[in-house]
Protein backbone atom coordinates (compact mmCIF):
# COMPACT_ATOMS: atom_id res chain seq x y z
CA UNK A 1 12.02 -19.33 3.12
CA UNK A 2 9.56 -18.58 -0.16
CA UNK A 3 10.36 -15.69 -2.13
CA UNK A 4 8.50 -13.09 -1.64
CA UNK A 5 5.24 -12.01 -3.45
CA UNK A 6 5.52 -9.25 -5.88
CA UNK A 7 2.42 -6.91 -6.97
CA UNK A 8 0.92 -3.99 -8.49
CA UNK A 9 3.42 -1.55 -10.47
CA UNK A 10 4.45 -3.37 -13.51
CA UNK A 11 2.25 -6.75 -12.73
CA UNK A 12 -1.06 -4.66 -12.15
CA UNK A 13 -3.91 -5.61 -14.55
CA UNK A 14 -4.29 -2.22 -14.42
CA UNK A 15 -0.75 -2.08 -16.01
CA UNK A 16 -2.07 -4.59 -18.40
CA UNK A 17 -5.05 -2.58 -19.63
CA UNK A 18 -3.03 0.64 -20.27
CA UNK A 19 -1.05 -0.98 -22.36
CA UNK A 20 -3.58 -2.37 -24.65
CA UNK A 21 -5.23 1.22 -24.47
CA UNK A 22 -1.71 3.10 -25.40
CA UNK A 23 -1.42 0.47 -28.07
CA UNK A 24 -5.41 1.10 -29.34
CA UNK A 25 -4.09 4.37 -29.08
CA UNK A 26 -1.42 4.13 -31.54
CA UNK A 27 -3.12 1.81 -34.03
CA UNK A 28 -5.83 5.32 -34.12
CA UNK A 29 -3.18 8.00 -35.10
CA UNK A 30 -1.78 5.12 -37.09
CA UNK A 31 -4.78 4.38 -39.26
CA UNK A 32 -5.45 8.54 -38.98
CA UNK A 33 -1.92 8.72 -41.02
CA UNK A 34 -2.57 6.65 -43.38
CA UNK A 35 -5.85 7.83 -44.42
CA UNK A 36 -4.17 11.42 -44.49
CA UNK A 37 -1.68 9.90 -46.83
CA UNK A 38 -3.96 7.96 -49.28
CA UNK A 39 -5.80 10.96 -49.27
CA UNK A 40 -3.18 13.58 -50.24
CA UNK A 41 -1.94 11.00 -52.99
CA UNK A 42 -5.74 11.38 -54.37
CA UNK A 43 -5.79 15.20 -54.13
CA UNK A 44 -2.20 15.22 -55.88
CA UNK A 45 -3.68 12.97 -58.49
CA UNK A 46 -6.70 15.29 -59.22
CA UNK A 47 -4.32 18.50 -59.41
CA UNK A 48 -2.45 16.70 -62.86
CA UNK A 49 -2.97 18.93 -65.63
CA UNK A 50 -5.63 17.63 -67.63
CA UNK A 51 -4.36 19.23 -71.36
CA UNK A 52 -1.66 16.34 -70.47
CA UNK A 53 -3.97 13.50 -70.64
CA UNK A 54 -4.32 13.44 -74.72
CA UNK A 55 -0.14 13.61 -75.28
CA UNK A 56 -0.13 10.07 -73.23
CA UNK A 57 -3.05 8.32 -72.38
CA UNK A 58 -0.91 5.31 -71.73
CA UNK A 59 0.72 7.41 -69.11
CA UNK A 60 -2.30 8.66 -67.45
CA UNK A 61 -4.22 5.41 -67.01
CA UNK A 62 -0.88 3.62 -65.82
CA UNK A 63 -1.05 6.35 -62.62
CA UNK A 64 -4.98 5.64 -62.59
CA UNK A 65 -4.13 2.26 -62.11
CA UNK A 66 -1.33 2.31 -59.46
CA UNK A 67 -3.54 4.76 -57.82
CA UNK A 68 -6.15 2.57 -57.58
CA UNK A 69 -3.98 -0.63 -56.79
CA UNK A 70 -2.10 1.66 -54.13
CA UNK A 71 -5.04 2.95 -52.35
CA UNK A 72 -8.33 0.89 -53.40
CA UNK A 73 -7.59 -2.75 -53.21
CA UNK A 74 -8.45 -5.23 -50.58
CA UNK A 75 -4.76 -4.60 -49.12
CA UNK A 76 -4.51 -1.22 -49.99
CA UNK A 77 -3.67 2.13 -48.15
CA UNK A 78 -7.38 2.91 -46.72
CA UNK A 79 -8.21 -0.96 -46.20
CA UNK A 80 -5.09 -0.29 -44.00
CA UNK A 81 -6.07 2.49 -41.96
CA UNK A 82 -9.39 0.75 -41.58
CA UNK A 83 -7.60 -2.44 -40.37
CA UNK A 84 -5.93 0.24 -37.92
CA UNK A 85 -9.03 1.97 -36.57
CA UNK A 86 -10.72 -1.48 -36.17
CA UNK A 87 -8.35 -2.90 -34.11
CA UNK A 88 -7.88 0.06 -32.26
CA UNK A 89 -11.95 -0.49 -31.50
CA UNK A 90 -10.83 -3.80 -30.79
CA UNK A 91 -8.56 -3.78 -28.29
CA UNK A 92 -10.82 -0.62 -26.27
CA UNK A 93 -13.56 -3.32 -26.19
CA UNK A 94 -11.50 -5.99 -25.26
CA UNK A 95 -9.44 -3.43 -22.30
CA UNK A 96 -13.30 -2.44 -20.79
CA UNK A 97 -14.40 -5.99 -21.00
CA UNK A 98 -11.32 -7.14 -19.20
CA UNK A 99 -11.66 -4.78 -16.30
CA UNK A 100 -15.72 -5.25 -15.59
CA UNK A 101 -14.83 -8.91 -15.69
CA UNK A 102 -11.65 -8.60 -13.19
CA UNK A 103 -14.23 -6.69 -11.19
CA UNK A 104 -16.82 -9.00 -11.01
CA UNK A 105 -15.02 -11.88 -10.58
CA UNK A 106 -12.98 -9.68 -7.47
CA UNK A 107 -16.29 -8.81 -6.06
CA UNK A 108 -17.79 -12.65 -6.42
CA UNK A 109 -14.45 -13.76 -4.80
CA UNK A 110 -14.95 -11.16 -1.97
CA UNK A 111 -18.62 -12.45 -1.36
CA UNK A 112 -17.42 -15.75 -1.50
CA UNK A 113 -14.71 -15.23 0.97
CA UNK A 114 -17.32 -12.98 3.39
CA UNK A 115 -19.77 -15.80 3.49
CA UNK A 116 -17.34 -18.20 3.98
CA UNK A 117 -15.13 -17.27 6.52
CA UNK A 118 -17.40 -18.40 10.14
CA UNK A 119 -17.34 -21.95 8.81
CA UNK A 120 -13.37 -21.39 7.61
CA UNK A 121 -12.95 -20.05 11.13
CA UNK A 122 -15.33 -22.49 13.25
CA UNK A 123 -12.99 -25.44 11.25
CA UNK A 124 -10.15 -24.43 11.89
CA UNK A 125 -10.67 -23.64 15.98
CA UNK A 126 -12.12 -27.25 16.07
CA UNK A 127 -9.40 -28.66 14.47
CA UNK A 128 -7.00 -26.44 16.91
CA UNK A 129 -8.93 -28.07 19.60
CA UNK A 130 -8.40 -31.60 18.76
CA UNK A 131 -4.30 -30.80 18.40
CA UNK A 132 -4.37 -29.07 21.36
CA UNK A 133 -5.98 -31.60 23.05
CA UNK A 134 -3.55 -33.94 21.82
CA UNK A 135 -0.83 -32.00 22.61
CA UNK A 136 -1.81 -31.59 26.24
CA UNK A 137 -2.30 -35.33 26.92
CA UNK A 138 1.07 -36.26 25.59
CA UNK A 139 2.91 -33.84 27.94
CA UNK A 140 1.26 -34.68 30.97
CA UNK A 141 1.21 -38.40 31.85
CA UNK A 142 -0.43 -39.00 35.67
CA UNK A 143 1.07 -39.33 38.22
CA UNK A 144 -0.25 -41.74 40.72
CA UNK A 145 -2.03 -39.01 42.81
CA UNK A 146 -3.63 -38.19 39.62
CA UNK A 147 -4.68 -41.33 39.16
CA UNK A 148 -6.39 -40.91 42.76
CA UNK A 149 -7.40 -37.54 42.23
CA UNK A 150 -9.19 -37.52 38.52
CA UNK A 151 -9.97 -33.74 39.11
CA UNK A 152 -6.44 -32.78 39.77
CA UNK A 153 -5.27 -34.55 36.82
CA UNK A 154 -8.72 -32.75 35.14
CA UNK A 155 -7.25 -29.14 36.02
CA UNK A 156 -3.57 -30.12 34.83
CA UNK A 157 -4.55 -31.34 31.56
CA UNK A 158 -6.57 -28.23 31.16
CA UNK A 159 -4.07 -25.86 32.04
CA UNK A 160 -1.74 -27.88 29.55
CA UNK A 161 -4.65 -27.52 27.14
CA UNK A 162 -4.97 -23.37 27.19
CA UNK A 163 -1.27 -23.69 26.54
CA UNK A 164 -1.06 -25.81 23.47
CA UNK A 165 -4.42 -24.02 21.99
CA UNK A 166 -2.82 -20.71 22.31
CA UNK A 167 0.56 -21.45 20.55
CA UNK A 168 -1.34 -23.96 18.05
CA UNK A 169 -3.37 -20.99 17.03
CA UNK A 170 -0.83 -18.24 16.76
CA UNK A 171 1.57 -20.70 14.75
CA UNK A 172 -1.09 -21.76 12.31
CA UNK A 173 -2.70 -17.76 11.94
CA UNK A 174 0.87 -16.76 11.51
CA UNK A 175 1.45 -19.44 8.38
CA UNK A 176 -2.10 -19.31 7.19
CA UNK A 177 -3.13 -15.49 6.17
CA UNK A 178 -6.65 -17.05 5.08
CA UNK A 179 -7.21 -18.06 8.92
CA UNK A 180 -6.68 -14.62 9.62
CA UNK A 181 -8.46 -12.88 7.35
CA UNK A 182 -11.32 -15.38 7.69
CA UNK A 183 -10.77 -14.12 12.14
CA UNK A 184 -11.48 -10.44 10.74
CA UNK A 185 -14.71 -11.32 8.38
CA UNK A 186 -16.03 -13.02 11.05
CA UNK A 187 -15.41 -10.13 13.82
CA UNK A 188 -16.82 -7.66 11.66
CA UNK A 189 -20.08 -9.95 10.85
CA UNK A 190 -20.64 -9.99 14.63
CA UNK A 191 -19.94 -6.42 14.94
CA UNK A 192 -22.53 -5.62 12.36
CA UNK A 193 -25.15 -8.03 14.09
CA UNK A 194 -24.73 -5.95 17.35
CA UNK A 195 -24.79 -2.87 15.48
CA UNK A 196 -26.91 -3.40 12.36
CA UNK A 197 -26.55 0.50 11.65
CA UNK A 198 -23.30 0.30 11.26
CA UNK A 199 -21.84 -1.34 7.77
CA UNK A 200 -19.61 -4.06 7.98
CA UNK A 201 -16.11 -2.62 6.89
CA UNK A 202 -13.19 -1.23 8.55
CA UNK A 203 -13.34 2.28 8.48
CA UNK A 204 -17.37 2.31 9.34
CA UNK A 205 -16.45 -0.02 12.79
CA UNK A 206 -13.54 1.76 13.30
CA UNK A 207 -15.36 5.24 13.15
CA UNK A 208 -18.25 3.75 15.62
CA UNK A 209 -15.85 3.03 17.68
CA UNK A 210 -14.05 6.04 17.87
CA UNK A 211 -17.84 7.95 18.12
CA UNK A 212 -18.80 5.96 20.74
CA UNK A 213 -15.95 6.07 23.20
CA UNK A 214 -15.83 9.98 23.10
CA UNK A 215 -20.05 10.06 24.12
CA UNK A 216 -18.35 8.49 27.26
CA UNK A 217 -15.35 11.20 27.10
CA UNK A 218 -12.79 8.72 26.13
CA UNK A 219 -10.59 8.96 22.71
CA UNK A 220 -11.28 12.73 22.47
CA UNK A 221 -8.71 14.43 19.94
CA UNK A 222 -10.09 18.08 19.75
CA UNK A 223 -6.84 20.03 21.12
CA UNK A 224 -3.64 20.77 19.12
CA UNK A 225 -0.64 19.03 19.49
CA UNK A 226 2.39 20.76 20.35
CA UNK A 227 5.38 20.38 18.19
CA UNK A 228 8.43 21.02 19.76
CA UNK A 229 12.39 20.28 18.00
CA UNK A 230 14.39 18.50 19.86
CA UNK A 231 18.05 16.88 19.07
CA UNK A 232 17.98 13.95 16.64
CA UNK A 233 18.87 10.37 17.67
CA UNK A 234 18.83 9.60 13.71
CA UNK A 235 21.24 6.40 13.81
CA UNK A 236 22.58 7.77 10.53
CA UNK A 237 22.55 11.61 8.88
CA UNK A 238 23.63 9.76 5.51
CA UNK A 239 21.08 10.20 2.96
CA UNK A 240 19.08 6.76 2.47
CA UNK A 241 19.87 4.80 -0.82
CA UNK A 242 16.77 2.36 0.01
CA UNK A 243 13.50 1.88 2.00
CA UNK A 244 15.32 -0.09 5.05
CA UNK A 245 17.35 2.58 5.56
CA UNK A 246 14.47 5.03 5.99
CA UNK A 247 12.62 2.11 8.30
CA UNK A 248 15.54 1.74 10.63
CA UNK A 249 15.55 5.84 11.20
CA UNK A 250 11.54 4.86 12.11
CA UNK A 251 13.00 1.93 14.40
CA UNK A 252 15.00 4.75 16.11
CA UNK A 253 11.93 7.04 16.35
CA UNK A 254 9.70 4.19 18.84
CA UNK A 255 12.03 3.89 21.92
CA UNK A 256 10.83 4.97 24.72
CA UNK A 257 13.81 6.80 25.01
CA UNK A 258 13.33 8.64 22.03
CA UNK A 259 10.08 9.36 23.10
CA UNK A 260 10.48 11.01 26.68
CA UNK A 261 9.44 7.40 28.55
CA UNK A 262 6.16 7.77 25.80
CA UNK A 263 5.31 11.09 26.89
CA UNK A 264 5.43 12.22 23.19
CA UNK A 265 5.70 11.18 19.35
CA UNK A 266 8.93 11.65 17.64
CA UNK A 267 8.46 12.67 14.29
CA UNK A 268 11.69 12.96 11.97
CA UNK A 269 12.22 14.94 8.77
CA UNK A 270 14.62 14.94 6.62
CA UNK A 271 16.12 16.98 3.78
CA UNK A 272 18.47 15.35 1.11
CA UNK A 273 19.98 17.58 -1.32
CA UNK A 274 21.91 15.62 -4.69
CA UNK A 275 24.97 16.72 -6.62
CA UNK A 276 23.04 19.52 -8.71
CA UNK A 277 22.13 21.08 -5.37
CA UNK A 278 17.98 19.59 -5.77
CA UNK A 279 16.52 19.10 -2.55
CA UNK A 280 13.88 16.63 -1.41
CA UNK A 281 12.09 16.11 2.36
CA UNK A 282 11.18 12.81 3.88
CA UNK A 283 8.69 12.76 6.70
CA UNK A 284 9.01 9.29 9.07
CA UNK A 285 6.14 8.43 11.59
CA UNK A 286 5.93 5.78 14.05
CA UNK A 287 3.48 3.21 14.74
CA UNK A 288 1.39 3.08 17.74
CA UNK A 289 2.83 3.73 21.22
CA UNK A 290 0.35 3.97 23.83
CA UNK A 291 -2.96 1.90 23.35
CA UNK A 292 -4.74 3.78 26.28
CA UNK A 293 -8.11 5.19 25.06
CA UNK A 294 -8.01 7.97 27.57
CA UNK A 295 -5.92 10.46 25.19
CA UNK A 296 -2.78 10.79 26.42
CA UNK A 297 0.23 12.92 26.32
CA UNK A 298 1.65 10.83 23.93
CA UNK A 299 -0.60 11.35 20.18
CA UNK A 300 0.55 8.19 18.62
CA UNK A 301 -2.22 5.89 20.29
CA UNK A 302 -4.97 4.57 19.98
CA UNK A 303 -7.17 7.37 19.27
CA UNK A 304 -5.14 8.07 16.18
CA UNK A 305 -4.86 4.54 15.36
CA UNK A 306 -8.69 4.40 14.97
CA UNK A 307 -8.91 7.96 13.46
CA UNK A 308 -6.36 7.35 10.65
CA UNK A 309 -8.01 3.58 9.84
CA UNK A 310 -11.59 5.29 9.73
CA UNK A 311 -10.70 8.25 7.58
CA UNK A 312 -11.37 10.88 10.49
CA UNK A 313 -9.44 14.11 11.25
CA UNK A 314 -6.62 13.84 13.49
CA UNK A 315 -4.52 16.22 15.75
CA UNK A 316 -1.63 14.16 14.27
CA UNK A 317 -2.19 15.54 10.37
CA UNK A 318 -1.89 19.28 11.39
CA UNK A 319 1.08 18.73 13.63
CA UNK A 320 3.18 17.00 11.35
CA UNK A 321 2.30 19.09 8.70
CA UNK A 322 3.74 21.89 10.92
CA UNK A 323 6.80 20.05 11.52
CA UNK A 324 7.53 19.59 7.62
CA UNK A 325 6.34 23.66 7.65
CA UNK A 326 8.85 24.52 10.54
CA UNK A 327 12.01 22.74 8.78
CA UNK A 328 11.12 24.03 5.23
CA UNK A 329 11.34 27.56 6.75
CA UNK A 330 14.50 26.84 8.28
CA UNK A 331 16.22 25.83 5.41
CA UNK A 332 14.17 28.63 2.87
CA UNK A 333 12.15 26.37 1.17
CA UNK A 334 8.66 27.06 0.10
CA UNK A 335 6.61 24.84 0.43
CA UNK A 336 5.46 22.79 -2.89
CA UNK A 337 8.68 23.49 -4.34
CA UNK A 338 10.77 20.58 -3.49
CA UNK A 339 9.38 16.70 -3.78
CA UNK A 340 8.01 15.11 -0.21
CA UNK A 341 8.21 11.41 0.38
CA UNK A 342 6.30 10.27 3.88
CA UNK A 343 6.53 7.12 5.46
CA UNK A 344 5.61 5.08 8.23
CA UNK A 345 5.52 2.15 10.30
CA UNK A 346 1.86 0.39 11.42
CA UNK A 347 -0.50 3.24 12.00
CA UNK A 348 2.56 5.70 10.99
CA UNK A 349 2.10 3.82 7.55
CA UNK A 350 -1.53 4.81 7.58
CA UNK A 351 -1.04 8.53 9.03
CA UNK A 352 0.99 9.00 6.01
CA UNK A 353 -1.17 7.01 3.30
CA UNK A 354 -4.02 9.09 4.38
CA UNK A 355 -1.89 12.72 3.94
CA UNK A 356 -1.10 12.04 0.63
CA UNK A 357 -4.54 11.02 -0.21
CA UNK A 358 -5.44 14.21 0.99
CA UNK A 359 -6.01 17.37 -2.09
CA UNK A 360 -5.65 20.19 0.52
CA UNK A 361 -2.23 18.82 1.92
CA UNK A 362 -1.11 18.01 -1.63
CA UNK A 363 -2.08 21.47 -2.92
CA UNK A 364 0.76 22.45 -0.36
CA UNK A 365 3.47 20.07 -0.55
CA UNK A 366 4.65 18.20 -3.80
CA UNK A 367 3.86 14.52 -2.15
CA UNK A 368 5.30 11.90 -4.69
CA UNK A 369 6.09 8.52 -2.98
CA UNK A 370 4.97 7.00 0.06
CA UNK A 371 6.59 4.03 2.13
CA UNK A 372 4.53 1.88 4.32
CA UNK A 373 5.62 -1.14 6.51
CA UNK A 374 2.75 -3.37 7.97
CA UNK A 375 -0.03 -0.73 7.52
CA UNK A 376 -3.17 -2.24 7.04
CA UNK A 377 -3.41 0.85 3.67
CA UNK A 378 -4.80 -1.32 0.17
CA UNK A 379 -8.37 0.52 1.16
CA UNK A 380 -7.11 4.07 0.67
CA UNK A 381 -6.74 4.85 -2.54
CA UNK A 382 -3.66 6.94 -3.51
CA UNK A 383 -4.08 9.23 -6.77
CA UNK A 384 -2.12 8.31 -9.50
CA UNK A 385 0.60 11.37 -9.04
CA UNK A 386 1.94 9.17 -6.05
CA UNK A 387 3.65 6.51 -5.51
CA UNK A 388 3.76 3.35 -2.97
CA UNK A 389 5.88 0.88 -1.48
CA UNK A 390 4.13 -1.29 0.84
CA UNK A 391 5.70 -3.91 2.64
CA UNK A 392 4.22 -6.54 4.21
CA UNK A 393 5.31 -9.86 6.45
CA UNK A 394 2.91 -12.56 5.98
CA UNK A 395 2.96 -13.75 10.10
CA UNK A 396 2.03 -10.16 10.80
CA UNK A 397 -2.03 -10.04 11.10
CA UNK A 398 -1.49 -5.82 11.42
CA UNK A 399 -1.38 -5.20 7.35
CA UNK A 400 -4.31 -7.39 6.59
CA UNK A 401 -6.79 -5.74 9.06
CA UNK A 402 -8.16 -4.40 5.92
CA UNK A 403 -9.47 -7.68 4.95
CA UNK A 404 -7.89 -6.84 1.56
CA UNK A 405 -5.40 -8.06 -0.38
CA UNK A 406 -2.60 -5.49 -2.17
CA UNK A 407 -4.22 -2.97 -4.37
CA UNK A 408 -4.01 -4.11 -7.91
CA UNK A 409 -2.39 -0.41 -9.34
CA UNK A 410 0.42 0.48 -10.93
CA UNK A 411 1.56 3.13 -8.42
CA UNK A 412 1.10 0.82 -5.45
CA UNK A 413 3.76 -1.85 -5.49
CA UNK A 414 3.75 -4.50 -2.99
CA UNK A 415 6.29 -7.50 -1.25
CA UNK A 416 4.70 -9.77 0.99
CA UNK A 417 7.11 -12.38 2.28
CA UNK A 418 7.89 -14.02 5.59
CA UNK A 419 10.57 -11.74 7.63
CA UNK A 420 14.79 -13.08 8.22
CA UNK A 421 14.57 -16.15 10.41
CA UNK A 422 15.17 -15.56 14.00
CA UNK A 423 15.09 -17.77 16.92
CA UNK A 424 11.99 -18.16 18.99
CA UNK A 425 9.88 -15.63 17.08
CA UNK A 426 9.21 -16.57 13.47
CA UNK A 427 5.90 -17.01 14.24
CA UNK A 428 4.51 -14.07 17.18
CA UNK A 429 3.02 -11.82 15.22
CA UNK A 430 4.55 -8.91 17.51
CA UNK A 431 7.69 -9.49 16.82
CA UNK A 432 7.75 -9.20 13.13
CA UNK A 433 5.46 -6.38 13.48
CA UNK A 434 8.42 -4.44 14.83
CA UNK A 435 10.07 -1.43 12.23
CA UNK A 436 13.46 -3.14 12.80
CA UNK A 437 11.93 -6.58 11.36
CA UNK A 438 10.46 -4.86 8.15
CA UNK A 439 13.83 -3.23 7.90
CA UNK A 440 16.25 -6.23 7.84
CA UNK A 441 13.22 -7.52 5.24
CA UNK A 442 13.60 -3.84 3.04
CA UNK A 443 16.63 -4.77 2.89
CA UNK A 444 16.72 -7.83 1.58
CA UNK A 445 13.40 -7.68 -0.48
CA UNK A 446 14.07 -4.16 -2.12
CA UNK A 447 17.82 -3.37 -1.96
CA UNK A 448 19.49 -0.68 -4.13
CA UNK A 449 20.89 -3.08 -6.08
CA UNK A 450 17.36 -4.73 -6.40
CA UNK A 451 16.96 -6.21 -10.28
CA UNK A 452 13.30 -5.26 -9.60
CA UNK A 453 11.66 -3.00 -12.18
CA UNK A 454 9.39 -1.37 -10.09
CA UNK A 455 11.54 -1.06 -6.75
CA UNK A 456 14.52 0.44 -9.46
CA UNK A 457 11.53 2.91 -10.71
CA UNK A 458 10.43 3.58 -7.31
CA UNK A 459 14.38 4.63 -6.36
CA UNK A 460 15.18 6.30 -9.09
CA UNK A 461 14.04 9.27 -7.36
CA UNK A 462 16.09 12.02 -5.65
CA UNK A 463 14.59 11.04 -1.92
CA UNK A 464 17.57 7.97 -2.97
CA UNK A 465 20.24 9.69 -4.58
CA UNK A 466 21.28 12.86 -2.68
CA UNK A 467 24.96 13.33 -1.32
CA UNK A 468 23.96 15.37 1.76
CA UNK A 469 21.21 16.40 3.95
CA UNK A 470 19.99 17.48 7.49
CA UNK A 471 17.61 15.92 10.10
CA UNK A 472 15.06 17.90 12.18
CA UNK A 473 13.99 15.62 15.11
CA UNK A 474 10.36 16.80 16.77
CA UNK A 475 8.17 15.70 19.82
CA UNK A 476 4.14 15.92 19.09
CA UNK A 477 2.75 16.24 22.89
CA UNK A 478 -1.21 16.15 23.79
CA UNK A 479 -1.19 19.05 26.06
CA UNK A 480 -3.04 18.32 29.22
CA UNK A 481 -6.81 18.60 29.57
């Protein structure tokens, strides 16, 4: 098993580029300095008594001269501070022309990979075919009735055939992100042929979608949840010391017996309070749980699923924003005093990606870090007062729905890696799509212990080092029509 790719934080061009700016930066108030200073030594120079001068000449044009070699010369003080200020011009230049090239190169890569990806696609189904095909034939020799009966033989080979086709191509998608991403290019192409007034990306489909099932009265989200606490099934009240530990609570939160048989969304928030007595809240949602388009009972579906990829409002934001509202009050917090961390699993990674991008909800609560586990989220752009850990297993197709690889930033940090063996599913992309898969990877990919700079950054925050805390379980219900 490969180690796992690493990006953004530290090892974001964007990283890169601040530091040459801090440095041009310092190189300015350096130069600034030592113009200051060659220019006080001149003033003091011009303030020597000048009835001096004729007692000792000598004297006098000795300082003239050190003043001069001092500050005038080629390697003087103010050639200096103009070395300074012009490499400080330097390295600006250099920073801008950096980033427009990064950018134009991305976007040239992007067209390249948009035009592309029907003939990557069409390749690598034909090439499926052929294996399939080969596949099929090997495992089913004729019988002697077959060899009296060609279309028997015809329908068994055929049947053998779908088989091999189907596992060929979810093996090879799950090893081959290109494959994948070349699927969801190539879907979207076809979408925007159909629907020319519609642009090709994600959240434009996704809100056409959404618009068009509700003219026929289907994914309609336009009555409040209800939010109502219930007793915790938290497998642990210990404060988490990493991002598995928060994922496995999540894990916990998508049984159907944690959510009434899927008559409801559990939504879990936690307090942890450290050693000084600071507290801090973390918010967990769940993925998707019921893929019916017909709004039901249970809010984490569908609907929301397209809502939170498209950027559209959701019954989900409110409620859980009364949840973290009702267990603040409980425990006399105001709200916007204490640090929030939200995370989520699939579209639970995107619900909460999409609150912290919001101003209003950050206006309210102090939103600082954000944990994601294959959540398709390196479109929505996350202002630079918060944080992100995004995990991501390469067999899973769910994270790269974006059609996008991991945002290049130095508050989003990435892993992409392939989950913990397991027998028989290393490569069905709905098994390591499960929260408990991404947590046995947190675990291993971003431990406590982790020697990681940005994954020790990212925990060296109090969500991660409290002693004690509480746990507030709720159920977010659709009320009925």
């Amino acid at each position: 098993m490969s180690e796992p790719e690493r990006t953004g934080g530290s090892r974001s061009t964007e990283a890169g580029l601040t530091d040459m700016r801090s440095t041009a930066t310092v190189l300015d108030r350096l130069g600034d300095d030592i113009r200051r200073s060659a220019g006080q030594i001149t003033t003091a120079l011009f303030h020597l008594p000048a009835s001096a001068v004729p007692f000792a000449p000598l004297q006098a044009s000795g300082i003239a001269g050190d003043e001069a070699w001092l500050l005038h010369r080629p390697g003087g003080l103010f050639a200096t501070a103009f070395d300074a200020e012009y490499s400080a011009r330097s390295l600006r230049a250099a920073a801008s022309a950096y980033a427009t090239t990064d950018a134009t190169i991305a976007l040239s890569l992007r067209l390249i990979k948009v035009q592309t990806a029907p003939f990557h696609l069409a390749f690598f189904l034909a090439r499926s075919t052929v294996e399939a095909g080969g596949q099929a034939l090997r495992s089913t020799p004729p019988s002697v009735l077959d060899m009296h009966v060609p279309s028997l033989y015809a329908g068994k080979v055929t049947v053998a055939w779908a088989a091999a086709f189907g596992g060929t191509v979810t093996r090879k998608m799950a090893h081959d992100p290109e494959v994948t991403e070349a699927a969801l290019l190539t879907a979207q192409a076809l979408f925007w042929r159909i629907d020319p007034t519609t642009p090709p990306t994600l959240e434009a489909q996704a809100a056409s979608i959404v618009w068009k099932a509700r003219v026929i009265r289907l994914m309609r989200d336009s009555r409040p949840l209800t939010v109502t606490p219930v007793p915790s099934q938290a497998p642990s009240a210990a404060p988490p010391r990493e991002a598995s530990d928060i994922l496995r609570s999540i894990d916990s939160c998508e049984s159907s017996r944690a959510n009434a048989d899927n008559t409801a969304s559990r939504i879990r928030v936690r307090r942890v309070v450290d050693a000084t007595g600071r507290g801090s809240w973390i918010v967990e949602v769940p993925g998707t749980q019921d893929w019916s388009p017909k709004s039901p009972s249970q809010p984490s579906d569908a609907t929301a699923n397209l809502a939170a990829i498209a950027g559209l409002p959701s019954s989900l934001y409110p409620a859980i924003e009364r949840a973290l509202r009702m267990s603040m009050r409980k425990h006399g917090v105001t709200p916007g005093s204490e640090p929030v961390l939200l995370a989520g699993h699939s579209q639970g990674g995107i619900v909460a990606t999409r609150m912290a991008q919001d101003p209003k909800f950050r206006r309210t609560f102090n939103v600082t870090h954000v944990v994601t586990a294959g959540s398709p989220v390196s479109r929505i752009a996350l202002p630079s007062g918060v944080t992100s850990l995004d995990l991501a297993h390469r067999a899973d197709p769910v994270p790269r729905l974006d059609t996008q690889g991991p945002p290049d930033a130095m508050n989003r940090v990435g892993i992409t890696g392939d989950p913990r063996p397991r027998d028989g599913d290393d490569s069905n992309p709905i098994a390591v799509h499960e929260a408990g898969r991404y947590a046995q990877s947190a675990h291993h990919w971003a431990p406590a212990s982790s020697r990681d700079a940005d994954v020790r950054a990212f925990y060296d925050s109090p969500f991660f080092t409290g002693t004690s805390g509480s746990i507030e379980d709720y159920h977010l219900q659709r009320p009925p029509a």
